[in-house]
Protein backbone atom coordinates (compact mmCIF):
# COMPACT_ATOMS: atom_id res chain seq x y z
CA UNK A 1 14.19 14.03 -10.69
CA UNK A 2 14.86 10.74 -9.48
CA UNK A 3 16.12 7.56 -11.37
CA UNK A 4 14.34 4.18 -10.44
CA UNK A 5 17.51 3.13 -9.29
CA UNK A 6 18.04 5.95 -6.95
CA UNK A 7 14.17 5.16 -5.85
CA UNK A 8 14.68 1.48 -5.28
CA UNK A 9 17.68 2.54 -2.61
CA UNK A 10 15.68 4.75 -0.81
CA UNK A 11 12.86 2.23 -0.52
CA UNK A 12 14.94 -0.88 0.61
CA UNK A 13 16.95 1.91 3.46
CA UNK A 14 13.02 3.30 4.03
CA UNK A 15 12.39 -0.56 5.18
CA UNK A 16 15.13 -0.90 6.94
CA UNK A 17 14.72 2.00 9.31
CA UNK A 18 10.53 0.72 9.44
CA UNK A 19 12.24 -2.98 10.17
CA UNK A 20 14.94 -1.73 12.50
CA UNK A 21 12.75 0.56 14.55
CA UNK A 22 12.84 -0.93 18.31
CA UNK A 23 8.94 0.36 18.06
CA UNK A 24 7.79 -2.12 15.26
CA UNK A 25 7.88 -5.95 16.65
CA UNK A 26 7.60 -8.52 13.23
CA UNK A 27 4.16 -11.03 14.13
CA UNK A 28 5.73 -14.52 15.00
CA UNK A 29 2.05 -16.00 14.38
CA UNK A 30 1.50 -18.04 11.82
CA UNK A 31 -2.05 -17.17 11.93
CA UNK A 32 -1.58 -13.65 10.95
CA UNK A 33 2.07 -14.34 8.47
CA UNK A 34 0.39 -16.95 6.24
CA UNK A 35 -2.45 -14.83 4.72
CA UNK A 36 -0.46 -11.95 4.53
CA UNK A 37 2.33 -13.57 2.53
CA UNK A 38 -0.36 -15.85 0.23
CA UNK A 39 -2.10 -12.58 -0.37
CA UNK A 40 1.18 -11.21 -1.59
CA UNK A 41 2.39 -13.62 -3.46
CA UNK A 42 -0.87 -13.51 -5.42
CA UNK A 43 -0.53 -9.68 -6.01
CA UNK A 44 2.57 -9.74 -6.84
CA UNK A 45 1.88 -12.71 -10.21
CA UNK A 46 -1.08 -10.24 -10.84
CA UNK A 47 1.54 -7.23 -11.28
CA UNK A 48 3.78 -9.01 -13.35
CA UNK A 49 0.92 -10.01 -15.92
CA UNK A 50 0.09 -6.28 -15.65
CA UNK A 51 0.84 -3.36 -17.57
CA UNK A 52 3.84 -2.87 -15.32
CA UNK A 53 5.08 -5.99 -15.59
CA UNK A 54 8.07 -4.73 -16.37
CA UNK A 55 8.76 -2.96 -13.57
CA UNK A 56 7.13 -5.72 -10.95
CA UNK A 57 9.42 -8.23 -12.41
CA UNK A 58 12.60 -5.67 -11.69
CA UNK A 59 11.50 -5.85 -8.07
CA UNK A 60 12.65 -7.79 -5.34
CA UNK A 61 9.45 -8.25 -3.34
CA UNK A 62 9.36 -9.08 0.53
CA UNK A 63 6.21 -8.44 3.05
CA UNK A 64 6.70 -8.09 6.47
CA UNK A 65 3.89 -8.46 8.91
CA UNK A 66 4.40 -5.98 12.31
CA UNK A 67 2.65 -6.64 15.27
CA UNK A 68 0.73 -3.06 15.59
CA UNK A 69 -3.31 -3.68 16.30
CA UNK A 70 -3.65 -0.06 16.99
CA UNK A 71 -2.62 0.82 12.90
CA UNK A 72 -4.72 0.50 10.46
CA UNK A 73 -2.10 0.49 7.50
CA UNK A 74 -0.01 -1.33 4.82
CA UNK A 75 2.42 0.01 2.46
CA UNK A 76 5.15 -1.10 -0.54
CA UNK A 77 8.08 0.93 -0.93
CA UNK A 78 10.02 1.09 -4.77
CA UNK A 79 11.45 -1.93 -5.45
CA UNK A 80 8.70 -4.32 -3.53
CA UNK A 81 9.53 -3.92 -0.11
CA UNK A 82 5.79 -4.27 1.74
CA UNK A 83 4.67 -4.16 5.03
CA UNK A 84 1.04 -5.03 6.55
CA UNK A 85 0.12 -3.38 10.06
CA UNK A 86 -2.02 -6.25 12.05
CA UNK A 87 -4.50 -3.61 12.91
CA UNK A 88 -5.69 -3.27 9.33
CA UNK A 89 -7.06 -7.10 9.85
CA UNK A 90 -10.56 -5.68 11.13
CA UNK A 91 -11.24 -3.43 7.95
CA UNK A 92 -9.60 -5.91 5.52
CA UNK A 93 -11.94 -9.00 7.46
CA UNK A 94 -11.01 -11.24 4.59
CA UNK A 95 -8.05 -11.84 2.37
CA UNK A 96 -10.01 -10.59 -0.35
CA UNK A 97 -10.68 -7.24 1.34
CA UNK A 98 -6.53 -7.02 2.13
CA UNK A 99 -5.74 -8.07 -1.53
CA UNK A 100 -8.01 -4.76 -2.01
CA UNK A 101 -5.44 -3.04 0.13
CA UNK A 102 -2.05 -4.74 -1.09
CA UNK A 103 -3.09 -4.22 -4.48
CA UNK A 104 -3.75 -0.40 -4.15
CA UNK A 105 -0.25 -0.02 -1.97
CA UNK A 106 1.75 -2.56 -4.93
CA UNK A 107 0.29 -0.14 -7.37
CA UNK A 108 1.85 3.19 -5.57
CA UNK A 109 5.29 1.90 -6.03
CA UNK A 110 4.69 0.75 -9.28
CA UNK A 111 3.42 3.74 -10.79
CA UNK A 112 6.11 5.40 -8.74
CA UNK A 113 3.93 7.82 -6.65
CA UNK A 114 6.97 8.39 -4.25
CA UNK A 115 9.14 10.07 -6.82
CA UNK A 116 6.29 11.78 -8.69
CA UNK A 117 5.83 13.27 -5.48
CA UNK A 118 9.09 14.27 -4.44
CA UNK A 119 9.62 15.82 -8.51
CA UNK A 120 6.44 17.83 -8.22
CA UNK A 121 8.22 19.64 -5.71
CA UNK A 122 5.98 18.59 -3.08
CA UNK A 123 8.80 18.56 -1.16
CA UNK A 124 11.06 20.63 0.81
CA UNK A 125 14.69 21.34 -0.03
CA UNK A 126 16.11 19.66 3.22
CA UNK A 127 13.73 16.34 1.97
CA UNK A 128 15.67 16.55 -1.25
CA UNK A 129 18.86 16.90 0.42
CA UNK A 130 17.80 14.12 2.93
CA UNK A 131 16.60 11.92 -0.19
CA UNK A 132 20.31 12.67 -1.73
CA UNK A 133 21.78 11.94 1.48
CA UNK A 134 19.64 7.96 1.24
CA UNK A 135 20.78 7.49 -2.69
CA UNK A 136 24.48 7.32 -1.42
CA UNK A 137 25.38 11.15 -2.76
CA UNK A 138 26.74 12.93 0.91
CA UNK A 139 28.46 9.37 2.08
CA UNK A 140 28.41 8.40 5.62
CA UNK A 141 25.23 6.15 6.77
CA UNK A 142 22.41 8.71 6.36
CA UNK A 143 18.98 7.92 7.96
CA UNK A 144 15.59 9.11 5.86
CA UNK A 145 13.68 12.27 6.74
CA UNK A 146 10.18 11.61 7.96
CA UNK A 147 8.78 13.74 4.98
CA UNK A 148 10.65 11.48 2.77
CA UNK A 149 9.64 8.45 4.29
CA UNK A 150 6.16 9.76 3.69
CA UNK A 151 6.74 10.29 0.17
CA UNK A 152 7.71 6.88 -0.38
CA UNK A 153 4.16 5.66 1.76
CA UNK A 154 5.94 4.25 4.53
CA UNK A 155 5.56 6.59 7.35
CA UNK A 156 3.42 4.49 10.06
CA UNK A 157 1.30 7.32 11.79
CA UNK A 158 0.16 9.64 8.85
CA UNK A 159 -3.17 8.27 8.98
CA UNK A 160 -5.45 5.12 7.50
CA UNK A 161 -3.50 4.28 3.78
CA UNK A 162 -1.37 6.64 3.58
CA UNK A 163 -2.30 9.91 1.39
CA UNK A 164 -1.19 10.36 -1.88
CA UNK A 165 -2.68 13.00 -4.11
CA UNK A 166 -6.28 12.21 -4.67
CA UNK A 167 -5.37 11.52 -8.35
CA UNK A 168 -2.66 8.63 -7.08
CA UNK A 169 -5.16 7.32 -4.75
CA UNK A 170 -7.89 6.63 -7.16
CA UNK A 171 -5.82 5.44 -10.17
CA UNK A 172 -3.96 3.25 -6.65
CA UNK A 173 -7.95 1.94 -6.34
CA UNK A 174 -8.61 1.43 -10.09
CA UNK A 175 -5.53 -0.42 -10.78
CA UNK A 176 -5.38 -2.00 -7.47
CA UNK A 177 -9.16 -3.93 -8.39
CA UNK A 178 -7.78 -4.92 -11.47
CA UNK A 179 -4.99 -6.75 -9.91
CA UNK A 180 -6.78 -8.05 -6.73
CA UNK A 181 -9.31 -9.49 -9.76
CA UNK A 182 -6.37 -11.08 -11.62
CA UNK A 183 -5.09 -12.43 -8.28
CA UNK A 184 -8.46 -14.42 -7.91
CA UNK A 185 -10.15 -12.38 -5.31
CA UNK A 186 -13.14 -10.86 -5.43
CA UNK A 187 -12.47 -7.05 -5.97
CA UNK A 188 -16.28 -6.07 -4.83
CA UNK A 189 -14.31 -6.84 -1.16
CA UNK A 190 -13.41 -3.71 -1.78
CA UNK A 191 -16.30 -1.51 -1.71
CA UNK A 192 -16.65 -3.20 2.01
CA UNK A 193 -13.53 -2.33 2.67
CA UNK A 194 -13.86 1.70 2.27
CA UNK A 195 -17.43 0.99 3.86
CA UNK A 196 -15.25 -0.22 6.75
CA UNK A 197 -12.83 2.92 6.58
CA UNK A 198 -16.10 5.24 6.45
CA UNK A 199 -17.93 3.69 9.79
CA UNK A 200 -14.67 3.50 11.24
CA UNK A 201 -13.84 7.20 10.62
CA UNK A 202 -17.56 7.99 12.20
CA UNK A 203 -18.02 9.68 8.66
CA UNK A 204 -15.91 12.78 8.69
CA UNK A 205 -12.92 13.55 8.42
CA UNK A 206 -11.57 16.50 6.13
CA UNK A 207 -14.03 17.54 3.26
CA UNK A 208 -12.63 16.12 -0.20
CA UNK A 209 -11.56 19.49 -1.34
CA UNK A 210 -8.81 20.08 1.53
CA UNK A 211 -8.02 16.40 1.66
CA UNK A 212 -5.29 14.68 0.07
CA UNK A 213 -7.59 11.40 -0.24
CA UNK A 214 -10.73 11.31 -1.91
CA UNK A 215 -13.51 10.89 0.31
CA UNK A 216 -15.43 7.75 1.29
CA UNK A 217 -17.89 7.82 -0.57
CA UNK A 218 -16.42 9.17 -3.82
CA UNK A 219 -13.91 6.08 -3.61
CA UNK A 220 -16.86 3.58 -3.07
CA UNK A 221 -18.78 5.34 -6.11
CA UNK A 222 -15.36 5.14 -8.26
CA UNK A 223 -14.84 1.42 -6.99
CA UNK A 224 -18.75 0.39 -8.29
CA UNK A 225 -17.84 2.71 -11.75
CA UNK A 226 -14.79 0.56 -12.52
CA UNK A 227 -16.42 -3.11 -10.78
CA UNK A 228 -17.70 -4.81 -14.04
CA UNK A 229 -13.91 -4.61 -15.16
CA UNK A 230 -12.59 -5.74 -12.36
CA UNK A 231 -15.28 -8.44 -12.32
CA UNK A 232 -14.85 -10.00 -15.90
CA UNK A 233 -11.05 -10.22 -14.66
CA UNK A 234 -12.57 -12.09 -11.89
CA UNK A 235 -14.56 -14.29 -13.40
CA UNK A 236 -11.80 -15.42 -16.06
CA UNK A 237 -9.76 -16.80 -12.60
CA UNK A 238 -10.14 -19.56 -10.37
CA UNK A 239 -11.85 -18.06 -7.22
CA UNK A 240 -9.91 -17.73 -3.76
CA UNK A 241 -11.53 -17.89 -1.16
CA UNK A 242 -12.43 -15.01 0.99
CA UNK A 243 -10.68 -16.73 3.93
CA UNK A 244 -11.34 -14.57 7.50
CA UNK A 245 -8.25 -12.88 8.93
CA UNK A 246 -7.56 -13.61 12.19
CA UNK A 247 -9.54 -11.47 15.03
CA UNK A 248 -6.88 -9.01 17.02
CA UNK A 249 -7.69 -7.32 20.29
CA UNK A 250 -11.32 -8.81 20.37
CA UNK A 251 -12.05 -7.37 16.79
């Protein structure tokens, strides 16, 4: 139901509103910019070599890093638009661990998640209207609906990596290895990683059934099933190293 082109539009006026939001302050520190954007950079060469190369090379990629220690969260929008919450440092720890993360977020607006979403009719008739409203169709200077903004991944307070379906997520984690692996960094960073999300969720949370994500511990069993693929990517690359991230709020 919706064109790439109409998709790309909504994601660079979905970043605008996350940019222009008087709530969201950009880091100034170089400390916590510099990984985020080498990490990027990285992920983004790995998604051009990959099978949507294509589409990663029709993109017109930016990160942004906001100044937010309280969320845990990181998101790209259609058309390569990313964003990486500082609090997401602690469960990330390493740039290997948020290559984990920026590779599973590059790969939900590359396999175009958002508009699956929204055509699946997951979606209310006012989001459509809203979404037609962003694409230029109603004129004016329209602002996105929350419920679109979530389709697309960038709505800030829906929780820890924002939910897909369960079959997004884990095909978001499967392909998301492969290009963390192709970047150079070691995608078994990731299994920490969702051991990191577990502890830090005390271990509950929804059951898997009534939960949009998979749970914890079916993503770490899913991340060890697909590992020696990621890791004979790995091994074909020059290492990076798994450089700490800086510490926020005494974490």
């Amino acid at each position: 139901m919706t064109s790439v082109r109409q998709e790309v539009q909504m994601g660079a006026q979905a970043y605008d509103q996350v940019k222009s939001d008087p709530k969201m302050r950009p880091s100034q520190d170089p400390r916590e910019i510099e990984p985020v954007t080498r990490v990027a950079a990285r992920i983004v060469e790995a998604a051009k070599r990959s099978k949507y190369a294509e589409m990663a090379r029709q993109f017109q990629w930016e990160v942004t890093v906001i100044k937010d220690d309280n969320t845990a969260n990181a998101f790209a929008l259609p058309g390569g638009k990313m964003a990486v919450y500082t609090g997401i440092f602690p469960m990330a720890k390493t740039e290997a661990g948020l290559a984990a993360v920026m590779g599973h977020e590059v790969v939900h607006a590359l396999a175009r998640h958002g508009a699956e979403r929204m055509s699946q009719g997951q979606l209310t008739n006012t989001v459509l209207q809203v979404a037609g409203a962003a694409i230029g169709l109603s004129g004016g200077n329209p602002v996105l609906g929350q419920a679109t903004m979530a389709a697309l991944g960038a709505g800030a307070q829906v929780g820890v990596l924002l939910p897909f379906s369960r079959k997004h997520e884990s095909e978001a984690d499967y392909v998301g290895i492969l290009l963390a692996a192709d970047a150079g960094y070691d995608p078994r960073e990731s299994v920490a990683l969702w051991e990191r999300m577990g502890q830090a969720s005390g271990g509950g949370g929804q059951s898997e059934f009534l939960s949009t994500h998979p749970s914890h511990g079916t993503r770490i069993e899913q991340l060890k099933e697909w590992m020696p693929e990621a890791m004979a990517i790995y091994q074909k690359r020059a290492p990076m190293p798994a450089a700490p991230l800086p510490e926020i709020g005494g974490r």
